[in-house]
N, C-alpha and C. Protein backbone atom coordinates (compact mmCIF):
# COMPACT_ATOMS: atom_id res chain seq x y z
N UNK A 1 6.67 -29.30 -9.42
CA UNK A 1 5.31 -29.69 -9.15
C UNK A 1 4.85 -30.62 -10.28
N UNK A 2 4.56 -31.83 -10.21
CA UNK A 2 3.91 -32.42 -10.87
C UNK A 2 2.41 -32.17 -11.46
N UNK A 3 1.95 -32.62 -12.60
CA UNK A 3 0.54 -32.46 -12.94
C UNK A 3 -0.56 -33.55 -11.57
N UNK A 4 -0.61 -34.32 -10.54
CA UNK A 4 -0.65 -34.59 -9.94
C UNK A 4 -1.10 -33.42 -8.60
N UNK A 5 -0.39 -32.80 -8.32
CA UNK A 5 0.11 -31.71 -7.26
C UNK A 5 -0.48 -30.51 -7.72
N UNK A 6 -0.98 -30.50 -8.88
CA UNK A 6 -1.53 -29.35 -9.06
C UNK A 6 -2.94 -29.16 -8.83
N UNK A 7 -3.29 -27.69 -8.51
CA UNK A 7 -4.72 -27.47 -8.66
C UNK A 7 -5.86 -28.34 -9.17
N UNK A 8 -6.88 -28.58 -9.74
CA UNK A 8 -7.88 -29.01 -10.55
C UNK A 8 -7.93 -27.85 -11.61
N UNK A 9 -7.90 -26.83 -11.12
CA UNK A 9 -8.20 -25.57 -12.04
C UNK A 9 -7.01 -25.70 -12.92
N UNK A 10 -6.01 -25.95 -12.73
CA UNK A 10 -5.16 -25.92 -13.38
C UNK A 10 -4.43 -27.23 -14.22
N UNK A 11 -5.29 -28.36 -13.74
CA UNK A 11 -5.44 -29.35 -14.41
C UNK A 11 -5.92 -29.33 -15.94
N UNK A 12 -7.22 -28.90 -15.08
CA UNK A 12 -8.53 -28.77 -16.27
C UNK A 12 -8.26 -27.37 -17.40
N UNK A 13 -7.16 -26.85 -17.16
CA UNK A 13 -6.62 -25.28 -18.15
C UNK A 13 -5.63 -26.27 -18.59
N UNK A 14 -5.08 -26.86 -18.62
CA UNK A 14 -3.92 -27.95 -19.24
C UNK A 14 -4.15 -29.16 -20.02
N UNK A 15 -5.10 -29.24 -20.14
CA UNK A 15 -6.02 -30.83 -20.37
C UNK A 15 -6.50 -30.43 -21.51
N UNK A 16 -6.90 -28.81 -21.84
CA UNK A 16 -7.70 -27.97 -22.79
C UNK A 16 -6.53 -27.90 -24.34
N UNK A 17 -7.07 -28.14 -25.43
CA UNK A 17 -5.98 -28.10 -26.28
C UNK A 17 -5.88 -26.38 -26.87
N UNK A 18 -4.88 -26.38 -27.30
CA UNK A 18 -4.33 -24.94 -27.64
C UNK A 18 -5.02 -23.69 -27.69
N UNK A 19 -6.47 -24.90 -28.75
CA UNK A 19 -6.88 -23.75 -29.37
C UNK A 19 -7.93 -23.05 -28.73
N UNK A 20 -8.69 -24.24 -27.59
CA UNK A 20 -9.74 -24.06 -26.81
C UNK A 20 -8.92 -23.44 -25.79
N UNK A 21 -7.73 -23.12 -25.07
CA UNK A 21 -7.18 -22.13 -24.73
C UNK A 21 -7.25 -21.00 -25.32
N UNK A 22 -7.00 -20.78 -26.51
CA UNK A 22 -7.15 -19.01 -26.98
C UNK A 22 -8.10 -18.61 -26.97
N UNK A 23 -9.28 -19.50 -27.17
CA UNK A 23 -10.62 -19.54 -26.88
C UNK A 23 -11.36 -18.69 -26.01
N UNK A 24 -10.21 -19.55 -24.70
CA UNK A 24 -10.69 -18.98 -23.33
C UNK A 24 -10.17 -17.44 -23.11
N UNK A 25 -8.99 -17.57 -23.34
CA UNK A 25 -8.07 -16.38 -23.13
C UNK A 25 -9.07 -15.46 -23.67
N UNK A 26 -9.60 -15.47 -25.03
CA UNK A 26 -10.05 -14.14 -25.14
C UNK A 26 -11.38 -14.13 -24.52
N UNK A 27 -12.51 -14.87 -23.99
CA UNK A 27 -13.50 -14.46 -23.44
C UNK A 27 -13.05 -13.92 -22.18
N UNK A 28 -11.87 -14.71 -21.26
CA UNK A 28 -11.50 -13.63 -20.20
C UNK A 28 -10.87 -12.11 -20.48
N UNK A 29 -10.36 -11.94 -21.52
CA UNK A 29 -9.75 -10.32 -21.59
C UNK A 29 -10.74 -9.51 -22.09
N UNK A 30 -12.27 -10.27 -23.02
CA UNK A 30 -13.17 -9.18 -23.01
C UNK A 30 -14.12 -8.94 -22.25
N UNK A 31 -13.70 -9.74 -20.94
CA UNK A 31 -14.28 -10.10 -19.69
C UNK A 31 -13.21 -8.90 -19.04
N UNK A 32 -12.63 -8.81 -18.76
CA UNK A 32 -11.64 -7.52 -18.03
C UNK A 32 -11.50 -6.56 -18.88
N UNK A 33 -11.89 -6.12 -20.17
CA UNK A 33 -11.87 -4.76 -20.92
C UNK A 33 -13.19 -4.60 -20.63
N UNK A 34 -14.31 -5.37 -20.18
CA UNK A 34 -15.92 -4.68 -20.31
C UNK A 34 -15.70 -4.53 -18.63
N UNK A 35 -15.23 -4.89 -17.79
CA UNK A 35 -15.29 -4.10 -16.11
C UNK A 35 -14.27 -3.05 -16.26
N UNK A 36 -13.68 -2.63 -17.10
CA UNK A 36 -12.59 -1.64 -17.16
C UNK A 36 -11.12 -1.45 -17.20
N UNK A 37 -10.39 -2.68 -17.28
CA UNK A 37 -9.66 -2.94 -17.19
C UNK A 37 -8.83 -2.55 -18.86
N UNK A 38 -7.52 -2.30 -18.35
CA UNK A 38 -6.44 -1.49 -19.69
C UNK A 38 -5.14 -2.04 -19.37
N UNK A 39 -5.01 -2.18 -20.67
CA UNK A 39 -3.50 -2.77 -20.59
C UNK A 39 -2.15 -1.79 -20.84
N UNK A 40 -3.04 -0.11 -20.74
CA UNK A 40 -1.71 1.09 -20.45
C UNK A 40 -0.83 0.73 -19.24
N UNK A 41 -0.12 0.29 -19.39
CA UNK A 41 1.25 0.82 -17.92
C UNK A 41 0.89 1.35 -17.25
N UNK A 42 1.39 1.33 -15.53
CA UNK A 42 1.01 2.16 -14.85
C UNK A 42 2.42 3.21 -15.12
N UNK A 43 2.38 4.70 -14.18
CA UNK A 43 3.08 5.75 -14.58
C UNK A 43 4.51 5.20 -14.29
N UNK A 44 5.59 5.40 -14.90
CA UNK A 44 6.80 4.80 -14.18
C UNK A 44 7.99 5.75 -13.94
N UNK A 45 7.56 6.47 -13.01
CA UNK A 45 8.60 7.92 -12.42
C UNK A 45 10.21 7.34 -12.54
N UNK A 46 10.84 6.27 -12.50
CA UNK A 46 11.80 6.32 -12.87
C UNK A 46 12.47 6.43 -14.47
N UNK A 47 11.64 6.48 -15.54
CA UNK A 47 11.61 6.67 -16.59
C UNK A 47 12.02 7.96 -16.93
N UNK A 48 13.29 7.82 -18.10
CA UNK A 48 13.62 9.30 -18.49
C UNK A 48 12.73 9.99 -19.69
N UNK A 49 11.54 8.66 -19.68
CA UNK A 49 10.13 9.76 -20.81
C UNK A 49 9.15 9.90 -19.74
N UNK A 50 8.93 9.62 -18.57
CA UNK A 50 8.19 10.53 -17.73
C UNK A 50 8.06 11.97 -17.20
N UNK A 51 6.96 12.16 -17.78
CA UNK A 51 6.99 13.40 -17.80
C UNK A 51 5.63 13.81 -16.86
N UNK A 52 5.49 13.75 -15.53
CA UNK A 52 4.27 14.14 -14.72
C UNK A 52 3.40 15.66 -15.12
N UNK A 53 3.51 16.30 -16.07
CA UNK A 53 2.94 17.19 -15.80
C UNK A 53 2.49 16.98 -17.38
N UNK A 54 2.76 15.94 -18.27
CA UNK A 54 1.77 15.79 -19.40
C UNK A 54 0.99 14.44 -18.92
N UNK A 55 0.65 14.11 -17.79
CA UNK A 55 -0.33 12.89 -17.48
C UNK A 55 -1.58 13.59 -17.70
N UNK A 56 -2.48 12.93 -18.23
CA UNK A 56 -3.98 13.17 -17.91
C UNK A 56 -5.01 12.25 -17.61
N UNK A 57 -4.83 12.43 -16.31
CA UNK A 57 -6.01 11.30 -15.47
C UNK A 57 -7.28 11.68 -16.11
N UNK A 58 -7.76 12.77 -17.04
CA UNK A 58 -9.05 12.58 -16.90
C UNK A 58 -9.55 12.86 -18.03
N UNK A 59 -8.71 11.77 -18.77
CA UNK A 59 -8.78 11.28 -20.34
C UNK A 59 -10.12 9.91 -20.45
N UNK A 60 -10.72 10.13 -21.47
CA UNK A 60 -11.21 8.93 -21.66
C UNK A 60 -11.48 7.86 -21.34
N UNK A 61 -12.34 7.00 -21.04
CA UNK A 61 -11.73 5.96 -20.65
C UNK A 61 -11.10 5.61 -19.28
N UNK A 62 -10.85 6.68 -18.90
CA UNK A 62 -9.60 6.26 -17.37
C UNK A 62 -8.39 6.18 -18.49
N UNK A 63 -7.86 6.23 -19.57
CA UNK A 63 -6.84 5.71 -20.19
C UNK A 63 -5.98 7.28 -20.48
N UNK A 64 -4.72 6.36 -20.72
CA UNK A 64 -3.74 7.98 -20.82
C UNK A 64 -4.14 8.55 -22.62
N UNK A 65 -4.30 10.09 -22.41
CA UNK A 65 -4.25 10.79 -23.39
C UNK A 65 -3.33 10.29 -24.59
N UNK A 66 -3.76 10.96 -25.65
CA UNK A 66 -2.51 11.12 -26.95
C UNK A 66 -2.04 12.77 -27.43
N UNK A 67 -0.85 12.29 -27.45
CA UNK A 67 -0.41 14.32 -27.35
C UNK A 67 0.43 14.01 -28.91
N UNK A 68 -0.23 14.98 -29.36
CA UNK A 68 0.57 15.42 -30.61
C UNK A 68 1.97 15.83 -30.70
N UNK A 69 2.74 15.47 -31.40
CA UNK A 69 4.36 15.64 -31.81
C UNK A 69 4.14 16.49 -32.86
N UNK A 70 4.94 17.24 -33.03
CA UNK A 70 5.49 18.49 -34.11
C UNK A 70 6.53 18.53 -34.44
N UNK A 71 7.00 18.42 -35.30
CA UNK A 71 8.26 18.87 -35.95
C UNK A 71 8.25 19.78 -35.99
N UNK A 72 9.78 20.91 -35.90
CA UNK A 72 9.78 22.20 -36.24
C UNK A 72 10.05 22.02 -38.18
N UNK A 73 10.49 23.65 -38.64
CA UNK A 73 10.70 23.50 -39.94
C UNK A 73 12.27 23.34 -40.28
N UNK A 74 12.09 22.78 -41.13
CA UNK A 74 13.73 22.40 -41.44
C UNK A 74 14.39 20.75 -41.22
């Protein structure tokens, strides 16, 4: 695809120099963290650290819990 063939929207995001890109980038991600949006993973049952019965949907946030690790002694 040529710059030609492309969008306008995507013209005008290309035309923008680097920095006025990061610019943007972050007013859109604190634009999707203030409607709720998280960048946790969704659950991934084929995973050999999934563990369904330490999920907690009704953590914080909508966001997954933090579970404490222990060492034994020795």
């Amino acid at each position: 695809m040529t710059y030609e063939q492309m969008p306008e929207e995507w013209q005008e995001w290309l035309d923008l120099t680097p920095l006025e890109r990061f610019r943007r980038s972050e007013e859109i991600f604190a634009q999707y963290l203030a409607m709720g949006g998280s960048l946790d993973p969704d659950p991934d049952p084929t995973s050999p650290f999934d563990v369904p019965e330490e999920w907690r949907p009704g953590a914080a946030h909508g966001r997954a819990g933090l579970r404490v690790l222990r060492r034994g002694a020795g």
